[in-house]
N, C-alpha and C. Protein backbone atom coordinates (compact mmCIF):
# COMPACT_ATOMS: atom_id res chain seq x y z
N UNK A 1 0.83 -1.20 0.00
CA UNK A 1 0.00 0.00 0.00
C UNK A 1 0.87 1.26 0.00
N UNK A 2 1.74 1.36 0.55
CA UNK A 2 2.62 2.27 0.75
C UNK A 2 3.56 2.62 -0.58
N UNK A 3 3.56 1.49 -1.00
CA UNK A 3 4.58 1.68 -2.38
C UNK A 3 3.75 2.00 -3.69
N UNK A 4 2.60 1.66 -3.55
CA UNK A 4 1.59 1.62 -4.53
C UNK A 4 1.05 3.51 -4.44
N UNK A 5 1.66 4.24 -3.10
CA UNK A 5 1.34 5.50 -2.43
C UNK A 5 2.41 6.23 -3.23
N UNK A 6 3.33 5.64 -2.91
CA UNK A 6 4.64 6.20 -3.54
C UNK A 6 4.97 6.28 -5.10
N UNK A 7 3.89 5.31 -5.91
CA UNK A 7 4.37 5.64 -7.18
C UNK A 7 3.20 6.08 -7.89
N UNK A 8 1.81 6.59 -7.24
CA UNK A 8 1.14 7.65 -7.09
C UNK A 8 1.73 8.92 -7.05
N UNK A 9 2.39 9.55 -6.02
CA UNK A 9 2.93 10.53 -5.67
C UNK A 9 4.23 10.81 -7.00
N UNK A 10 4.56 9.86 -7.40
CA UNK A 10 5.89 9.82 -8.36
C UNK A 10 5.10 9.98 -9.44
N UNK A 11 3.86 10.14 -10.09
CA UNK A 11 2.94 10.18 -11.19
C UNK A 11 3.17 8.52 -12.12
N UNK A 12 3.38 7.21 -11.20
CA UNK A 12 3.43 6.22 -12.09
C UNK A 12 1.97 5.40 -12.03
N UNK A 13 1.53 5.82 -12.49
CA UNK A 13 -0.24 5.43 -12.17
C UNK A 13 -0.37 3.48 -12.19
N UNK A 14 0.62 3.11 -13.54
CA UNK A 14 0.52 2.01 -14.04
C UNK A 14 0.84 0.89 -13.31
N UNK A 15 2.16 1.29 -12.56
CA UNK A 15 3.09 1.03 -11.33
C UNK A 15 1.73 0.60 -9.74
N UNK A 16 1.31 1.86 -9.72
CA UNK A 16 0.57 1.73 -8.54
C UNK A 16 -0.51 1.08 -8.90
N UNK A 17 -1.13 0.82 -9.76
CA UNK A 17 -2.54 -0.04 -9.77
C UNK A 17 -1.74 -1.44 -10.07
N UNK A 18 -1.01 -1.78 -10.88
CA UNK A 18 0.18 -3.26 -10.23
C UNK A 18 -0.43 -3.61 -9.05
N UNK A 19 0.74 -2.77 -8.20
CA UNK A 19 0.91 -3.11 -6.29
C UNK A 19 -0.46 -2.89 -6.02
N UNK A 20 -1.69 -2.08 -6.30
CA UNK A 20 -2.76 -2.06 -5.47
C UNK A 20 -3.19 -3.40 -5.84
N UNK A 21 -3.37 -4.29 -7.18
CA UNK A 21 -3.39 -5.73 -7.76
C UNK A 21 -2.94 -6.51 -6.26
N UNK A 22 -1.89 -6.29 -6.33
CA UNK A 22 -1.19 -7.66 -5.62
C UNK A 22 -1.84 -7.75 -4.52
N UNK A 23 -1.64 -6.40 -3.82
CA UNK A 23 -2.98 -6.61 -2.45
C UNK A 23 -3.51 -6.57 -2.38
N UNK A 24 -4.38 -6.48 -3.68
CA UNK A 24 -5.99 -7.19 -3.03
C UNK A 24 -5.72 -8.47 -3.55
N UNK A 25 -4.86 -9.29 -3.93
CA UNK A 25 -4.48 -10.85 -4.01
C UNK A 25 -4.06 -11.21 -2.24
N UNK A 26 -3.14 -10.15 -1.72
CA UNK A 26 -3.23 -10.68 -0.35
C UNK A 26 -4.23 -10.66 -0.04
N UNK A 27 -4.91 -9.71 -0.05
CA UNK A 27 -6.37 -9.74 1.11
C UNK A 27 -7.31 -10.60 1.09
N UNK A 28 -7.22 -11.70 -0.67
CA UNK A 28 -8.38 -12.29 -1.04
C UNK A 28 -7.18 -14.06 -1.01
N UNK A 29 -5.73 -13.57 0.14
CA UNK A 29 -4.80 -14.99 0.14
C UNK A 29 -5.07 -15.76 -1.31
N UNK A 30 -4.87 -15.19 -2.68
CA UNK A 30 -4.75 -15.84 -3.53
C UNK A 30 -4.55 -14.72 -4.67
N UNK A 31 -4.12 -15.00 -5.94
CA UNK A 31 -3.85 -14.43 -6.87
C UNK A 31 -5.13 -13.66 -7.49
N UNK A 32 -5.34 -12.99 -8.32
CA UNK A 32 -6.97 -12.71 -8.48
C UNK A 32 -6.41 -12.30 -9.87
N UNK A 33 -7.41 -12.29 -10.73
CA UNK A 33 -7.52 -12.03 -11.80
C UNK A 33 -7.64 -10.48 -12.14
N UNK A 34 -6.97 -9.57 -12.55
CA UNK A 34 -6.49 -8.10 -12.58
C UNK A 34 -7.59 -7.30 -13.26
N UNK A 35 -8.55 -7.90 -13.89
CA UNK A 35 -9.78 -7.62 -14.96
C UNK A 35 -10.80 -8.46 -14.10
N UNK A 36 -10.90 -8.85 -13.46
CA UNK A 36 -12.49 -9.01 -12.19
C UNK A 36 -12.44 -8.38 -11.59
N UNK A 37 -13.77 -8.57 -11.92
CA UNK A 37 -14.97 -7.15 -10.98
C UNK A 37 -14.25 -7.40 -9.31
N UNK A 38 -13.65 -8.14 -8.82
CA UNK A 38 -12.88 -8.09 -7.45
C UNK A 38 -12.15 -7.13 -7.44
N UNK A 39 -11.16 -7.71 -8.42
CA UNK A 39 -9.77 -7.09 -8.45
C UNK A 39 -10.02 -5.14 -8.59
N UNK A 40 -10.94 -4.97 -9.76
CA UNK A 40 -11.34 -3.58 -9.65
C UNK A 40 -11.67 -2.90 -8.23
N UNK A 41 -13.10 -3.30 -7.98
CA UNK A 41 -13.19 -3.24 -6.61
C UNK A 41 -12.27 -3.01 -5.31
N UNK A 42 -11.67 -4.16 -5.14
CA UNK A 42 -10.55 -3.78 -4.21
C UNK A 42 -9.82 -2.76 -4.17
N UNK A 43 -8.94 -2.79 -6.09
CA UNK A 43 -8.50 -1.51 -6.60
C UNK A 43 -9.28 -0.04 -5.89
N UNK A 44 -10.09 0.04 -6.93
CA UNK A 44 -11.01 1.30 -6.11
C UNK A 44 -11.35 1.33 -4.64
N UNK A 45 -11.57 0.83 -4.03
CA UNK A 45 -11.32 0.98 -2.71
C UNK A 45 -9.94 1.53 -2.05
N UNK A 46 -9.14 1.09 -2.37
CA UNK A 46 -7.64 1.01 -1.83
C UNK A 46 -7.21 2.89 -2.20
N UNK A 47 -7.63 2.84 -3.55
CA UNK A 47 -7.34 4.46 -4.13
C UNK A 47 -8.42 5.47 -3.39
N UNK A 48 -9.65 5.01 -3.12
CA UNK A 48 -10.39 5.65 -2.44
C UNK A 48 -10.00 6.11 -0.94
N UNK A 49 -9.34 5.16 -0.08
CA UNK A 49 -8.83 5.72 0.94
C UNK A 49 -7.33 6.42 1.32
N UNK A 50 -6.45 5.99 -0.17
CA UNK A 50 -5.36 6.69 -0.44
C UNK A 50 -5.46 7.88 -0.84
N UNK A 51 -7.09 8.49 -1.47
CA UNK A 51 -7.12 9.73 -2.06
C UNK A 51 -7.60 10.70 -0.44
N UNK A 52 -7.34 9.64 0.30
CA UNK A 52 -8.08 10.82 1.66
C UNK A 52 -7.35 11.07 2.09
N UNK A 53 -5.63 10.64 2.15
CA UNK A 53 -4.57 11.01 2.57
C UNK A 53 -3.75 12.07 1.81
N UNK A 54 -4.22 12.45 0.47
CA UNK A 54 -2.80 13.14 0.11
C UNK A 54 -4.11 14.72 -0.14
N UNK A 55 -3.33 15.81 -0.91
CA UNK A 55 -4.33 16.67 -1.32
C UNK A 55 -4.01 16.92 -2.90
N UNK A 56 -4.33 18.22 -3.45
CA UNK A 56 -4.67 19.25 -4.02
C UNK A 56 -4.71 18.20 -5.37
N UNK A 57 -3.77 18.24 -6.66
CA UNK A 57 -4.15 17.64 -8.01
C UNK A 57 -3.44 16.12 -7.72
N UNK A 58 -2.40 15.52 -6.65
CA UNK A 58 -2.65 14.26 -6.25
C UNK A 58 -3.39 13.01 -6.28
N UNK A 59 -4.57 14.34 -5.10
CA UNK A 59 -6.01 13.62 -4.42
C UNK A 59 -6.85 13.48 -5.74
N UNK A 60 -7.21 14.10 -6.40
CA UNK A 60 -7.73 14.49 -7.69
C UNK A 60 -7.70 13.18 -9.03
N UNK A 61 -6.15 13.46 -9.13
CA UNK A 61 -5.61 12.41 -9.47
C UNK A 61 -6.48 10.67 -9.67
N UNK A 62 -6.03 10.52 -8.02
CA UNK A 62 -6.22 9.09 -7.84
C UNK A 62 -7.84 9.36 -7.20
N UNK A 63 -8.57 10.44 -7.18
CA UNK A 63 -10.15 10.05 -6.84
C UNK A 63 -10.62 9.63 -8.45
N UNK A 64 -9.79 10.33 -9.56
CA UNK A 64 -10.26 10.14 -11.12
C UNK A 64 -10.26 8.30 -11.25
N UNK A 65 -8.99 7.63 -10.51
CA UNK A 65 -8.50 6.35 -11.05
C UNK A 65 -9.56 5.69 -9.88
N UNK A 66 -10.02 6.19 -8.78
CA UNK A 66 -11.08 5.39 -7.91
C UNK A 66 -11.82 5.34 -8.83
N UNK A 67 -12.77 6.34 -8.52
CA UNK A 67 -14.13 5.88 -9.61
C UNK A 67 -14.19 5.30 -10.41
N UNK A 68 -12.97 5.61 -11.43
CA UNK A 68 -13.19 4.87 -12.36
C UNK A 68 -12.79 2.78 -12.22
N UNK A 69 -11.65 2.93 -11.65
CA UNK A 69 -11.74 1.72 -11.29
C UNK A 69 -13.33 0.82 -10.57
N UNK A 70 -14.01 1.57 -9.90
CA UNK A 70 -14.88 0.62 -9.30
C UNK A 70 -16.55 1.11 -10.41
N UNK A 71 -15.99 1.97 -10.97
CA UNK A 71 -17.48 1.92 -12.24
C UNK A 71 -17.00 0.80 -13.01
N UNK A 72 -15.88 0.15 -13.29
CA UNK A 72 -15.20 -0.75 -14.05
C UNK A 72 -15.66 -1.89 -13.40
N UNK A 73 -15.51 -1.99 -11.86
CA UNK A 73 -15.95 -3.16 -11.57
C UNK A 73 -17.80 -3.59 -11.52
N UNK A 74 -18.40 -2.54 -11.55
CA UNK A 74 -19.66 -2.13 -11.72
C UNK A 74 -20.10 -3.22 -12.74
N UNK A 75 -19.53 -2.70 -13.90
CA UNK A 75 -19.67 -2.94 -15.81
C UNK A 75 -19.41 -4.16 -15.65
N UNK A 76 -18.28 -5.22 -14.77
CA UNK A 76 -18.47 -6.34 -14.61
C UNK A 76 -19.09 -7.22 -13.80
N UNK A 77 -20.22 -6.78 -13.32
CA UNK A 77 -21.04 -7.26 -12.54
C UNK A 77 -20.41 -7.69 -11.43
N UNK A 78 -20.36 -6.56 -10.98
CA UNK A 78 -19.56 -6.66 -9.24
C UNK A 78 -20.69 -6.12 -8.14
N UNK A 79 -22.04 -5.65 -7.98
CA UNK A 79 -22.50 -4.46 -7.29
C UNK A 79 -22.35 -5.17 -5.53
N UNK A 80 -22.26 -4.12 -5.12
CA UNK A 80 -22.17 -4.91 -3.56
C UNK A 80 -22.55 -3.54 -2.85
N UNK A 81 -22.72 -3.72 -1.67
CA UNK A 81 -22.91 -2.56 -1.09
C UNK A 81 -21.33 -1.58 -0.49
N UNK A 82 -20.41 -2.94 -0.23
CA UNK A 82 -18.84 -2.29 -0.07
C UNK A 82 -18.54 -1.43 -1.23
N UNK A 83 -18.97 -1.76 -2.64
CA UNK A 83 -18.65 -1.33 -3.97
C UNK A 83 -19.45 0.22 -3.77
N UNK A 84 -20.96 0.51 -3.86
CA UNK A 84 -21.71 1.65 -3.70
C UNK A 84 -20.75 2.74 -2.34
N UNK A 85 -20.46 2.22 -1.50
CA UNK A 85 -20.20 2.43 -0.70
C UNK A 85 -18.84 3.30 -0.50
N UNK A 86 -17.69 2.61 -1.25
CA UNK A 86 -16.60 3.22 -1.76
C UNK A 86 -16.51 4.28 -3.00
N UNK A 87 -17.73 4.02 -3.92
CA UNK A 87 -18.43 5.17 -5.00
C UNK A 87 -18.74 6.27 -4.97
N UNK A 88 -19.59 6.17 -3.65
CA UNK A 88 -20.10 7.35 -3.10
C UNK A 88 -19.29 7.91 -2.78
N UNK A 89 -18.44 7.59 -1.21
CA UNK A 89 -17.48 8.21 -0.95
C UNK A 89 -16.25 9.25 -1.96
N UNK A 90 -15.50 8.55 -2.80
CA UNK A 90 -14.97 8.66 -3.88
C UNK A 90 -15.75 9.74 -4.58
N UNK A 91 -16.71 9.40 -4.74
CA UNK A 91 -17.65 10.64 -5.42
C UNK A 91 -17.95 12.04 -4.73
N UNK A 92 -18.13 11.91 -3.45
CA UNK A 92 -18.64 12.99 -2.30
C UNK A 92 -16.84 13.69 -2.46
N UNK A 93 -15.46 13.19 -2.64
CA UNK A 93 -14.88 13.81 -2.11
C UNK A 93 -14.32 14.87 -3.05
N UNK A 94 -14.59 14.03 -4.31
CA UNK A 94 -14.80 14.57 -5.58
C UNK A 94 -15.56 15.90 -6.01
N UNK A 95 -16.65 15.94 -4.97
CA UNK A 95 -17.97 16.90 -5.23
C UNK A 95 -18.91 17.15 -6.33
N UNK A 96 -18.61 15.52 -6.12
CA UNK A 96 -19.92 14.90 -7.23
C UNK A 96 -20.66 14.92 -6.25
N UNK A 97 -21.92 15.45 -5.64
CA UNK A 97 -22.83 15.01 -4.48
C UNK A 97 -23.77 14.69 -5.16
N UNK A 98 -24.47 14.70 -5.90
CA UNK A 98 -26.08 14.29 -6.73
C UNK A 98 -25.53 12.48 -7.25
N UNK A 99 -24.48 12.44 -8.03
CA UNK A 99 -23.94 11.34 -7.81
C UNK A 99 -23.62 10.07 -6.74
N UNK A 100 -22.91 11.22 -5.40
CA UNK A 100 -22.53 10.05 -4.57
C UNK A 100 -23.81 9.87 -3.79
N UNK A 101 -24.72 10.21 -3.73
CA UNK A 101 -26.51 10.79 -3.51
C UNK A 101 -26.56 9.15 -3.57
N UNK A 102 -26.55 8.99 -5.02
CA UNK A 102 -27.43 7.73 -6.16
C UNK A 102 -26.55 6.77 -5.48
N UNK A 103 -25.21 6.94 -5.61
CA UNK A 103 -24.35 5.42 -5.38
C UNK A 103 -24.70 4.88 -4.01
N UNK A 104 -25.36 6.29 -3.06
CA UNK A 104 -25.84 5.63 -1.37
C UNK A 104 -26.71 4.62 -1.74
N UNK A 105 -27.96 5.88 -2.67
CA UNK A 105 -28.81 4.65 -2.64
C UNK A 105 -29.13 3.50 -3.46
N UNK A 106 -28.00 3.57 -4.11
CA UNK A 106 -28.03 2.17 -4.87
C UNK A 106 -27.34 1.29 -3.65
N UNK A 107 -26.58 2.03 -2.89
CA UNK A 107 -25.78 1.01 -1.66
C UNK A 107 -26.95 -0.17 -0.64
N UNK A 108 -28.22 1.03 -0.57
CA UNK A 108 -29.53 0.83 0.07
C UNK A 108 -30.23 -0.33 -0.62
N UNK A 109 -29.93 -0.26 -1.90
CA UNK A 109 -30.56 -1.32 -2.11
C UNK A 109 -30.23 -2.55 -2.51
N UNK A 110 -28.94 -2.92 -2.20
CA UNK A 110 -28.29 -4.15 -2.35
C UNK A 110 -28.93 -5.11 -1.05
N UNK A 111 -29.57 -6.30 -1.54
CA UNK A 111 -30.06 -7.54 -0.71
C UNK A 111 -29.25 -7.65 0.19
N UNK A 112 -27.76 -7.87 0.40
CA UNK A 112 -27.03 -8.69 1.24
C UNK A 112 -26.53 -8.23 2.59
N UNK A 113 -27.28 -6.99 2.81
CA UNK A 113 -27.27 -5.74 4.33
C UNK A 113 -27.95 -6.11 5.74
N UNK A 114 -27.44 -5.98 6.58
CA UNK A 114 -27.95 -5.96 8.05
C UNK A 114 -27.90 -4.81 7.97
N UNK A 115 -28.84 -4.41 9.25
CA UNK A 115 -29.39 -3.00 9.44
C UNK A 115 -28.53 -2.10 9.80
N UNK A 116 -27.51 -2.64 10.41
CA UNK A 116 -26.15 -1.70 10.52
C UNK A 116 -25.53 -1.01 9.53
N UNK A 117 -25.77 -1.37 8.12
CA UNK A 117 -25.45 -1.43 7.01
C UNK A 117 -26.21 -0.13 6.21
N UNK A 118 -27.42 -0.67 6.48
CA UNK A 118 -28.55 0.58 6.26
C UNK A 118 -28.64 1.83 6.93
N UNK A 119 -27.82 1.74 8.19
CA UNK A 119 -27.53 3.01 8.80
C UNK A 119 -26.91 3.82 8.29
N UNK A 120 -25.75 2.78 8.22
CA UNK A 120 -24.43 3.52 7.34
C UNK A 120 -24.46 4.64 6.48
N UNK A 121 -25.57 3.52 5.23
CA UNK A 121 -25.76 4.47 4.01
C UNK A 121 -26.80 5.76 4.12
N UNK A 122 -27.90 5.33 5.31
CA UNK A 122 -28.66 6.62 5.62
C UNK A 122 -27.47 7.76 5.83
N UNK A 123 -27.17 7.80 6.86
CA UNK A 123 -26.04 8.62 7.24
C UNK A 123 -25.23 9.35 6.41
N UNK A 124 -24.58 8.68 5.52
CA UNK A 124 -23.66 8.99 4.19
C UNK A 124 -24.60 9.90 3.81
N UNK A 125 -26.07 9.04 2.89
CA UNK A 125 -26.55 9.90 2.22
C UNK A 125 -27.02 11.52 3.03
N UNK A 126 -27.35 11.03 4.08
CA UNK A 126 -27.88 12.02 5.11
C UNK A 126 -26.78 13.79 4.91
N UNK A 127 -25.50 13.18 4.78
CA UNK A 127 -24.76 14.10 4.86
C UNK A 127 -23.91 14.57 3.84
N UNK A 128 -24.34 13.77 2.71
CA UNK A 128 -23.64 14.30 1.45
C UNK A 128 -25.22 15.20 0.67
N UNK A 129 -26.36 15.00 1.18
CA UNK A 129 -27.78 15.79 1.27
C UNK A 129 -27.70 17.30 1.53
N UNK A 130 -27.17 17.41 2.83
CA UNK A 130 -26.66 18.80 3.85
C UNK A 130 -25.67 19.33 3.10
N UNK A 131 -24.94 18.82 2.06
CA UNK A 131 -24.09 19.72 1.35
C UNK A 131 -24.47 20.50 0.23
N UNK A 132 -26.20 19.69 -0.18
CA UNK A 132 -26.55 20.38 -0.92
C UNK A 132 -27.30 21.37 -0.36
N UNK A 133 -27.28 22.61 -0.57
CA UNK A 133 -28.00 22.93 0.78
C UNK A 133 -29.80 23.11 0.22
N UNK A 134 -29.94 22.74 -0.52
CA UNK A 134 -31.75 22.69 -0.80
C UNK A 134 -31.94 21.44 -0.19
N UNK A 135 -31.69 20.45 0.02
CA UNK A 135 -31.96 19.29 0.64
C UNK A 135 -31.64 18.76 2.08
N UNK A 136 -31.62 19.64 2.86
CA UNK A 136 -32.45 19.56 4.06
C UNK A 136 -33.22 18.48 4.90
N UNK A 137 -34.33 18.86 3.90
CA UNK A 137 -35.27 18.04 4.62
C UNK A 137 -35.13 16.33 4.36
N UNK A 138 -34.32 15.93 3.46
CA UNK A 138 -34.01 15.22 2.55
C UNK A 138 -32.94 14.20 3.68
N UNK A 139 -31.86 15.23 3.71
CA UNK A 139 -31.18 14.63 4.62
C UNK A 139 -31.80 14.52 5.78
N UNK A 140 -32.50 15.02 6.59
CA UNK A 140 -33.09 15.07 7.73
C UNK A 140 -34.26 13.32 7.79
N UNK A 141 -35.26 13.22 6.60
CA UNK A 141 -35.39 12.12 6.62
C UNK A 141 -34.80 11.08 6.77
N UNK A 142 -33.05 11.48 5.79
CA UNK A 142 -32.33 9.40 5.88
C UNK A 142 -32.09 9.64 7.23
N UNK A 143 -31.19 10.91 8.18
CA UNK A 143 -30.64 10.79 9.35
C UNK A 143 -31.46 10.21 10.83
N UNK A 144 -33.21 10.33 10.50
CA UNK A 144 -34.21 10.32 11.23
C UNK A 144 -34.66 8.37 10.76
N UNK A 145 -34.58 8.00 9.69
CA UNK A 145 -34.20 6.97 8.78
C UNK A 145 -33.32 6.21 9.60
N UNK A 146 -32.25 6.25 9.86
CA UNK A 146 -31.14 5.76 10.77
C UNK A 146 -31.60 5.36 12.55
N UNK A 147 -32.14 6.87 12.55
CA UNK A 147 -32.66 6.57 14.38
C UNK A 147 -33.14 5.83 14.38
N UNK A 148 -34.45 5.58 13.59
CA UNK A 148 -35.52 4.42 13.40
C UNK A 148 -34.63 3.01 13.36
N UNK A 149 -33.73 2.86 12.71
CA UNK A 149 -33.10 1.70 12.77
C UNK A 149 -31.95 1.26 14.00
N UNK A 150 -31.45 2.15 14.37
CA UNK A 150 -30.83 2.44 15.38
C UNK A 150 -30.81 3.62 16.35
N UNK A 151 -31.39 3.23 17.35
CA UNK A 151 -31.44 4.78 18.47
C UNK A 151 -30.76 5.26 19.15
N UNK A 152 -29.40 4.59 19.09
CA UNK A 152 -28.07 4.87 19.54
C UNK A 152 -26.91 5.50 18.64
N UNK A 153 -27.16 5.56 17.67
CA UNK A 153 -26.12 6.11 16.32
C UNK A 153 -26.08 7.46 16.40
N UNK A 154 -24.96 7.89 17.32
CA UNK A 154 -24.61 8.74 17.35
C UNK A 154 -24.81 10.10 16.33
N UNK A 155 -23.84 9.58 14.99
CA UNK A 155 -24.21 10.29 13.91
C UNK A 155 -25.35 10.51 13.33
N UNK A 156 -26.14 9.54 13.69
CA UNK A 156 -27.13 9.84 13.17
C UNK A 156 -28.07 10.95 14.07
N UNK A 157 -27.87 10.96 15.69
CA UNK A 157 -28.32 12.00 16.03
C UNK A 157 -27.58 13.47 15.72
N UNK A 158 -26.66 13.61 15.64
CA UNK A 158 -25.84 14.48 15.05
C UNK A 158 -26.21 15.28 14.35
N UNK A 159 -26.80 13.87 13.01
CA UNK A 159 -27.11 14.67 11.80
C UNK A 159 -28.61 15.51 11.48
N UNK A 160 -29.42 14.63 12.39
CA UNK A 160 -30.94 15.21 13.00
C UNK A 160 -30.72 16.57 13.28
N UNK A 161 -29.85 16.90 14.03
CA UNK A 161 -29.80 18.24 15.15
C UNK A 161 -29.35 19.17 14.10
N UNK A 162 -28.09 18.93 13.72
CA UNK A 162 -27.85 19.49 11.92
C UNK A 162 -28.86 20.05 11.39
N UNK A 163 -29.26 19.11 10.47
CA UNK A 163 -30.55 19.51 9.87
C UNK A 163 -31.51 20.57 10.07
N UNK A 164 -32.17 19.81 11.44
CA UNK A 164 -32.60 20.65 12.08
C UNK A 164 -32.30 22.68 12.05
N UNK A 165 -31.35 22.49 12.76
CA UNK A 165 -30.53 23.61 12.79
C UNK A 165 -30.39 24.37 11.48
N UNK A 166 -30.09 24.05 10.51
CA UNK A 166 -29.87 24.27 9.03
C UNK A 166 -31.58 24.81 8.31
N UNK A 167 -32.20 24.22 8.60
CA UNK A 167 -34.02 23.99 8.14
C UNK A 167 -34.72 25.24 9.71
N UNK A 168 -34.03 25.91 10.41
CA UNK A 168 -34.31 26.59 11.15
C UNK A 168 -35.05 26.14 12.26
N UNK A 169 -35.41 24.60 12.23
CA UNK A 169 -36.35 24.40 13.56
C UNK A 169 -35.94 23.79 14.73
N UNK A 170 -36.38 24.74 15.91
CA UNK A 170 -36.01 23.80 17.14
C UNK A 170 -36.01 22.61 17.35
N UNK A 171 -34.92 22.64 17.60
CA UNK A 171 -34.98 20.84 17.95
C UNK A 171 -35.84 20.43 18.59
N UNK A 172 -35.98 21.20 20.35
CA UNK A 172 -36.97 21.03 20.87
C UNK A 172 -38.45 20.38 20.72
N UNK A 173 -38.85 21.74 20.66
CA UNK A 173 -39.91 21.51 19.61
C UNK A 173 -40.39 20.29 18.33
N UNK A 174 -39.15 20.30 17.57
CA UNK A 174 -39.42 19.19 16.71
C UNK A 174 -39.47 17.78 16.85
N UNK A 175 -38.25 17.69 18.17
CA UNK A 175 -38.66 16.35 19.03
C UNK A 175 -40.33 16.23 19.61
N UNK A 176 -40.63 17.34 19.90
CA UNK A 176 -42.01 17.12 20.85
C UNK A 176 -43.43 16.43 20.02
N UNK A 177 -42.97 17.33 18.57
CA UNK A 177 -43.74 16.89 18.05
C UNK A 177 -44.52 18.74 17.83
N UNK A 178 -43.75 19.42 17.78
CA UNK A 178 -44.84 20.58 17.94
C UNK A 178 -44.96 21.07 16.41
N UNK A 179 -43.39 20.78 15.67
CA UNK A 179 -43.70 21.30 14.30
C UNK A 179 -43.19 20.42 13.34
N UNK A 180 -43.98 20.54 12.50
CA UNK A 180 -43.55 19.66 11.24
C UNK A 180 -43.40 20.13 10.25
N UNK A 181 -42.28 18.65 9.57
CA UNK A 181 -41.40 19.38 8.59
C UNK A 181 -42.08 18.01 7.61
């Protein structure tokens, strides 16, 4: 990962998607095929959290080779919710938000989720919503979306109070039930 960082930073793109290859062969303890929807996947993932470490035309850079790597794994019938999941992100950091919007909720609707899962993506979407700032109420639903599934998720109360705050209404109040949105 580190070397695959390093020849990023050195502009060897070809070099680093190699080494990002090989480890996701470690991670999957076997060789993987460099053109499956895995191997992409993993790829894009790996660049997705390497693009959160560096900045300015770098980050840019390797958010261009995320996406595209895991729309690649997409096209080969890869969808998963880890896949939507790393899309979005990748996309949100990008400031694609109407985009990483869709990839939440395509994340939402992958079969293979526990509800922990569904939080997640409320949340995400909840807060890549609040960046748009007409959607509000929008986000305020997935984050309220989340409580319902979990009444302990922190973020997700977080993102309620947010909202809230943003959409001008007392929290108070809006807990009580006095005004509706």
């Amino acid at each position: 990962a580190l070397r695959a960082k390093t020849q990023f930073l050195a502009g060897r793109n070809q070099a680093a998607l190699e080494d990002l290859t090989t480890l996701a062969g470690l991670d999957a303890e076997r060789t993987i095929d460099p053109e499956s929807a895995q191997a992409y996947q993993q790829r894009g993932g790996h660049l997705r959290r390497l693009a959160a470490e560096l900045e300015g035309t770098a980050q840019a850079r390797v958010l261009d080779l995320a996406t595209d790597q895991l729309r690649k794994a997409l096209k080969r019938g890869g969808p998963s919710a880890a896949l939507f999941d790393n899309l979005g992100a990748a996309l949100e950091l990008q400031g694609r938000l109407a985009e990483a919007i869709e990839a939440y909720s395509q994340g939402l609707a992958q079969p293979e989720q526990h509800a922990k899962e569904h939080v997640k993506f409320y949340v995400k979407r909840g807060w890549a919503c609040t960046k748009l700032e007409d959607q509000y109420k929008k986000a305020l639903a997935d984050f309220s979306q989340a409580i319902r599934l979990d009444p302990r998720d922190a973020e997700a109360c977080s993102g309620v109070s947010y909202a809230l705050a943003c959409l001008k209404v007392p929290a108070v109040g809006a807990a009580a039930g006095k005004n509706k949105i």
